[in-house]
C-alpha atoms as a PDB file:
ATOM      1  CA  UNK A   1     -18.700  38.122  44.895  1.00  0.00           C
ATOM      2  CA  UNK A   2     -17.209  40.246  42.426  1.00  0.00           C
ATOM      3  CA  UNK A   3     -14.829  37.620  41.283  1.00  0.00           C
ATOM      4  CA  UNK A   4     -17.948  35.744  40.556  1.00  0.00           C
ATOM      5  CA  UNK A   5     -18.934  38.176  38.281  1.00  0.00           C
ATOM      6  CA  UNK A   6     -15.797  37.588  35.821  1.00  0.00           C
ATOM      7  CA  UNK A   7     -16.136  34.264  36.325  1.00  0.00           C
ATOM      8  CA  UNK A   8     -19.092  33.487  34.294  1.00  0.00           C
ATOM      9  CA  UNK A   9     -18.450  35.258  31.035  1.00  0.00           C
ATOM     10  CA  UNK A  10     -14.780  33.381  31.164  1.00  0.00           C
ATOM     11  CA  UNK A  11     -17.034  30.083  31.268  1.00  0.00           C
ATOM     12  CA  UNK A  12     -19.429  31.569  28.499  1.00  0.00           C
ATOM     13  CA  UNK A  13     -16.281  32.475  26.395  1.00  0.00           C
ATOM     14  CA  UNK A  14     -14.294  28.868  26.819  1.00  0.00           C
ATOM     15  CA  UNK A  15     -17.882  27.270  26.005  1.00  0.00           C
ATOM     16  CA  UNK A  16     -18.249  29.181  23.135  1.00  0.00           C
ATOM     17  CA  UNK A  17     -14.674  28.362  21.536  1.00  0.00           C
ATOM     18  CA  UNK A  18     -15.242  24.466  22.364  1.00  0.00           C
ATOM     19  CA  UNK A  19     -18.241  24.711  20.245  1.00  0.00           C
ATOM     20  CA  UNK A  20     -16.887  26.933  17.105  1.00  0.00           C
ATOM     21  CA  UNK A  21     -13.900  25.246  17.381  1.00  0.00           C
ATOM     22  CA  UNK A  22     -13.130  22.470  14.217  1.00  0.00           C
ATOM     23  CA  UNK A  23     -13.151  19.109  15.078  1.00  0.00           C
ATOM     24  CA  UNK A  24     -10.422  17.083  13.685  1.00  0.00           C
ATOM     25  CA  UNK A  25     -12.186  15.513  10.680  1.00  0.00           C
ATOM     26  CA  UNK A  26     -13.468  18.590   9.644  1.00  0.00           C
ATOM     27  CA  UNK A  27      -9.676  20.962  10.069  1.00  0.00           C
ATOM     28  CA  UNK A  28      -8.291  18.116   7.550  1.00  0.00           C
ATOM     29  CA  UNK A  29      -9.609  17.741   4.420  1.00  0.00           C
ATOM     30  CA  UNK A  30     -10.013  13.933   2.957  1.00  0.00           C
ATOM     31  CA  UNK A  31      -6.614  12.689   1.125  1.00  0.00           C
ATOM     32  CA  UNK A  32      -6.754  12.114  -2.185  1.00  0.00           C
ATOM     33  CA  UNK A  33      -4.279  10.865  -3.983  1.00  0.00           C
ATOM     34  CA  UNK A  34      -1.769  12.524  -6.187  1.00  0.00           C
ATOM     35  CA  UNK A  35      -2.119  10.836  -9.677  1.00  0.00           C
ATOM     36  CA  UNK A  36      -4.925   9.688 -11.498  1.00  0.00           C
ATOM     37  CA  UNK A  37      -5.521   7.117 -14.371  1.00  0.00           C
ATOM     38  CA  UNK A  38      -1.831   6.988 -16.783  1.00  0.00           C
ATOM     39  CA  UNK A  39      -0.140  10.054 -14.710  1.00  0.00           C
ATOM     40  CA  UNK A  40       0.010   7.108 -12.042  1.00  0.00           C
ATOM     41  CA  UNK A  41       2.002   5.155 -14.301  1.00  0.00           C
ATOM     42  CA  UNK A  42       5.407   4.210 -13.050  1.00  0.00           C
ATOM     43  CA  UNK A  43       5.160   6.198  -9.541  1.00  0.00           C
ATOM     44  CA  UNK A  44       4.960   4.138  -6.257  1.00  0.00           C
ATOM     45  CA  UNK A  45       1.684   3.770  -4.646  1.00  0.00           C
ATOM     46  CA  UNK A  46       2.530   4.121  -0.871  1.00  0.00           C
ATOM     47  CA  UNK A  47       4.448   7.788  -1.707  1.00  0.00           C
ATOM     48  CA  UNK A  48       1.321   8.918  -3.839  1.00  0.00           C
ATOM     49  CA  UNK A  49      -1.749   7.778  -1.562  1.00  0.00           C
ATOM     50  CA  UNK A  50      -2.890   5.207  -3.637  1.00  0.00           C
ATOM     51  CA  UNK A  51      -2.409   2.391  -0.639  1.00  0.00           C
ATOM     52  CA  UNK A  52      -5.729   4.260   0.771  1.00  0.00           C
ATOM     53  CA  UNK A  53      -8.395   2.272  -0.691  1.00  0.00           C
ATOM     54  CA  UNK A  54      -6.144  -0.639  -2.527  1.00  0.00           C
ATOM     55  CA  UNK A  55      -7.537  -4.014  -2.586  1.00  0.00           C
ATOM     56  CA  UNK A  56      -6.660  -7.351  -3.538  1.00  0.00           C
ATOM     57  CA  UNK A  57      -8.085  -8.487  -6.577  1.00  0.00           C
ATOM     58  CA  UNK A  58      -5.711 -11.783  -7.505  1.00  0.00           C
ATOM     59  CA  UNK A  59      -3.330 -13.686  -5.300  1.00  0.00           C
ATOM     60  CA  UNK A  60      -1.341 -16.954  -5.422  1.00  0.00           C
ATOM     61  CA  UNK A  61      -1.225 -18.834  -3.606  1.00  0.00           C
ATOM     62  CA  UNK A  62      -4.807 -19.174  -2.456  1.00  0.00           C
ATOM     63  CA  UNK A  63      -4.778 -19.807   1.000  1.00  0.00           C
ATOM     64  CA  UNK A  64      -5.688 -24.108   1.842  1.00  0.00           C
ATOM     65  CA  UNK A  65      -4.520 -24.923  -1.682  1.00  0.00           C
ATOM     66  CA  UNK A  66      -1.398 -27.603  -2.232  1.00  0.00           C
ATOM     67  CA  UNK A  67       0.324 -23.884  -3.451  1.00  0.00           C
ATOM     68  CA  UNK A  68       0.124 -22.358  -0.385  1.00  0.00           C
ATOM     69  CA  UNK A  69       3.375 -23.606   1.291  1.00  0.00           C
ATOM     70  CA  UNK A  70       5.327 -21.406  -1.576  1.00  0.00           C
ATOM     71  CA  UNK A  71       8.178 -18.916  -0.541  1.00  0.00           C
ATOM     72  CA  UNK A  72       6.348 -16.090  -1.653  1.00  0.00           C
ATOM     73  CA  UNK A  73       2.657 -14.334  -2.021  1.00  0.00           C
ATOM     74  CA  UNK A  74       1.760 -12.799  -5.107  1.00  0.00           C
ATOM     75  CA  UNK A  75      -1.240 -10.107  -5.328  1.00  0.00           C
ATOM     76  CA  UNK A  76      -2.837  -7.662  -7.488  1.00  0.00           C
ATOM     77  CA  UNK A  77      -3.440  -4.220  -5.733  1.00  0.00           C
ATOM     78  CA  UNK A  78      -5.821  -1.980  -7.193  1.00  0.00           C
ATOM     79  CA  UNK A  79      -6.866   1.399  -6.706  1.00  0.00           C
ATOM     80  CA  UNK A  80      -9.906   3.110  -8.147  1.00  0.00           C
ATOM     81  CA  UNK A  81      -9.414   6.343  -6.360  1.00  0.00           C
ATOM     82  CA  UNK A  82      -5.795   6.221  -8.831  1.00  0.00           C
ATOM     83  CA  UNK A  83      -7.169   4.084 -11.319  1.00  0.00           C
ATOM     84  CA  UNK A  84      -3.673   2.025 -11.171  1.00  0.00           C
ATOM     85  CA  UNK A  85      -2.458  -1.126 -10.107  1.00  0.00           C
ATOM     86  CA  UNK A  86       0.908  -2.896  -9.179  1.00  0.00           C
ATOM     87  CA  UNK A  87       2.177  -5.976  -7.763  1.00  0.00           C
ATOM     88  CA  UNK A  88       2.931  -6.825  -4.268  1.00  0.00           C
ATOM     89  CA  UNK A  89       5.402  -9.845  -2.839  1.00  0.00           C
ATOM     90  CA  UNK A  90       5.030 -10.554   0.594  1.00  0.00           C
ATOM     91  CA  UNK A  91       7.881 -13.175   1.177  1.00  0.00           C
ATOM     92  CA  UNK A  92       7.488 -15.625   3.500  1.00  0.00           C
ATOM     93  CA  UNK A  93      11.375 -16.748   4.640  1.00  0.00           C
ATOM     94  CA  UNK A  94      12.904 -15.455   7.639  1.00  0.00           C
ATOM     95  CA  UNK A  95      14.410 -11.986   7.149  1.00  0.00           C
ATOM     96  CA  UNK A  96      17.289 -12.872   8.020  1.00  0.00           C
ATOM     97  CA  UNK A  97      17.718 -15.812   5.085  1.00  0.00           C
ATOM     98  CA  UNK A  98      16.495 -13.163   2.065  1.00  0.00           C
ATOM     99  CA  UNK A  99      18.965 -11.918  -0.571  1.00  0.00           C
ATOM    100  CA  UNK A 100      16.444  -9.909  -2.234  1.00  0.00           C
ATOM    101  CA  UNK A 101      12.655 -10.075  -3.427  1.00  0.00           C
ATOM    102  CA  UNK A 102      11.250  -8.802  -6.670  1.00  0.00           C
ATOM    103  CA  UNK A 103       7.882  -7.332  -7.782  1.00  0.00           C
ATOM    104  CA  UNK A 104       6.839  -6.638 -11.305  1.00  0.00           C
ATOM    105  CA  UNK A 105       3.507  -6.477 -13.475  1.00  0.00           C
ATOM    106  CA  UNK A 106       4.562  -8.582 -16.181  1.00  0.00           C
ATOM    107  CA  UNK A 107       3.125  -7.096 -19.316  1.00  0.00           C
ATOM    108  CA  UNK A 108       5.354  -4.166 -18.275  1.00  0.00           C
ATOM    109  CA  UNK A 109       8.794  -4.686 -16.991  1.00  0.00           C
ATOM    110  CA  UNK A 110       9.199  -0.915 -16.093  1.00  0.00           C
ATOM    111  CA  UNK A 111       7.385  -1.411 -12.753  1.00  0.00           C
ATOM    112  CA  UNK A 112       9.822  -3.947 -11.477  1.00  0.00           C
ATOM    113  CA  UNK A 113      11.002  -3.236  -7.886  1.00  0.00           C
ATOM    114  CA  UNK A 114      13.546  -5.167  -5.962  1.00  0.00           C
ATOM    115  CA  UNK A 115      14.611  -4.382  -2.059  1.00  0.00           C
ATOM    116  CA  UNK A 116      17.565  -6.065  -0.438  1.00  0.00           C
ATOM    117  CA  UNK A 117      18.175  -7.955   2.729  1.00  0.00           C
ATOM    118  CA  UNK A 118      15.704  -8.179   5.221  1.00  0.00           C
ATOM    119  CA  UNK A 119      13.663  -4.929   3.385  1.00  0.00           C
ATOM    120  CA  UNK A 120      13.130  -7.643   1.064  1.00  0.00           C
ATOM    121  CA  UNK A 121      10.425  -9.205   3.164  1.00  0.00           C
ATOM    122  CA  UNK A 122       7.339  -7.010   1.346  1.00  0.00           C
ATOM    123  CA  UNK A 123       8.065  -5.552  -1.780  1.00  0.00           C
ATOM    124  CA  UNK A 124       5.202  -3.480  -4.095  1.00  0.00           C
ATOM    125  CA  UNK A 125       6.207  -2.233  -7.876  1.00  0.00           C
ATOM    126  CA  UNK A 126       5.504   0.732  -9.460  1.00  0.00           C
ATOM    127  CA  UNK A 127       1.905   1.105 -10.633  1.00  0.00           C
ATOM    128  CA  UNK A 128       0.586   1.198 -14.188  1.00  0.00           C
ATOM    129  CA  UNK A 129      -2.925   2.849 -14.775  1.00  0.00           C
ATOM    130  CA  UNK A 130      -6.026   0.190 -15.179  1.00  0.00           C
ATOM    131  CA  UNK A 131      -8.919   0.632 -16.812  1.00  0.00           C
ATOM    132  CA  UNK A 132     -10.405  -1.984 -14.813  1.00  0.00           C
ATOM    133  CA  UNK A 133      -8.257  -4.308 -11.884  1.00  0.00           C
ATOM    134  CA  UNK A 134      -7.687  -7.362 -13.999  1.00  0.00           C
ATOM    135  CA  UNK A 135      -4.048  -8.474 -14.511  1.00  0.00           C
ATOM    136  CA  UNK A 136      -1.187 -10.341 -13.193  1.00  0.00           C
ATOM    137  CA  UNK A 137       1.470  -9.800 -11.544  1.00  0.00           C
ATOM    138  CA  UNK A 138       4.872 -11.543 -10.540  1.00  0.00           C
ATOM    139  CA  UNK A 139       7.848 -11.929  -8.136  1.00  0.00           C
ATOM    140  CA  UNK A 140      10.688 -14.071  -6.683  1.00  0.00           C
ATOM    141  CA  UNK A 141      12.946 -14.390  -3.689  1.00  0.00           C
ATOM    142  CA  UNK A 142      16.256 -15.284  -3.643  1.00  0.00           C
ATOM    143  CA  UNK A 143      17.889 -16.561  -0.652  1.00  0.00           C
ATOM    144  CA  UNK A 144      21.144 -15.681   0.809  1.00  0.00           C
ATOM    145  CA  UNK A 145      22.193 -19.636   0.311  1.00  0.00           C
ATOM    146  CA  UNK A 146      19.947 -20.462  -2.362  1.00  0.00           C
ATOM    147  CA  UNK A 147      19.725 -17.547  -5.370  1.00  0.00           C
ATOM    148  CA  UNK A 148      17.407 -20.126  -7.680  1.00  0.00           C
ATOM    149  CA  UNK A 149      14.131 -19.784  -6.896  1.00  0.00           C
ATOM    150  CA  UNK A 150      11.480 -19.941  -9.821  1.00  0.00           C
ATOM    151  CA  UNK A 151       9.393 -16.727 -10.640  1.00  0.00           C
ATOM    152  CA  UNK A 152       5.840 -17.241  -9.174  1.00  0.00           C
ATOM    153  CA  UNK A 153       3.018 -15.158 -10.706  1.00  0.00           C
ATOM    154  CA  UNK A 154      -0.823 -14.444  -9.967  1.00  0.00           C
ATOM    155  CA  UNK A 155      -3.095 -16.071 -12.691  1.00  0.00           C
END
């Protein structure tokens, strides 16, 4: 019986650490991103948390249209929590047939991005701060056979 007797404040102590204890929302604190508005402005989204609450706010081709069998999408991604946007190319060859895809917003060249090979598959620019999401923004594929493909851009 006397081991009984430790027993229960072990119990009372282990119950009482479950309870104080943080759960894992609250021990990390919400990410926020690590540029707002024009300090955003040629830095890549996905390395400064700006992916988190990105949506699409143009794309071409619009899915059931006559466009849609083109090599390439083209979207707008914005971010309010960064107040930025950029351009993302999602290509739609095999890997294996890609030389290398492009992504730019075209009313500023510096955001261009281009990845080689089969990297080349999704491809995002560098963002640009946005007062609001509008825009456009453009890219291209080249194939490994095939290096003329026209540039294809959101409206």
């Amino acid at each position: 019986m006397k081991t009984f007797r430790y027993i229960k404040p072990f119990f009372a102590l282990i119950l009482i650490l479950c309870v104080a204890a943080p759960s894992p929302a609250m021990a990390q604190p919400a990410q926020s991103p690590h540029c707002f508005g024009s300090s955003c402005s040629g830095k890549d989204p996905q390395v400064y948390g700006c992916w988190r609450d990105a949506v699409t706010v143009a794309r071409s081709p619009q899915p059931g249209t006559a466009g849609a069998g083109w090599l390439e999408v083209v979207e707008v991604r914005y971010s309010a929590m960064c107040g930025a946007r950029w351009a993302r190319v999602t290509s739609r060859l095999p890997k294996a047939k890609i030389h290398h895809t492009n992504a730019y917003l075209p009313e500023h060249p510096s955001t261009a991005v281009t990845k080689y090979g089969a990297a080349g598959a999704m491809v995002y620019s560098k963002m640009w701060w946005a007062v609001n999401p509008s825009g456009s923004a453009c890219g291209n594929t080249f194939m490994q056979r095939n290096p003329l493909i026209r540039i294809h851009c959101t409206p």
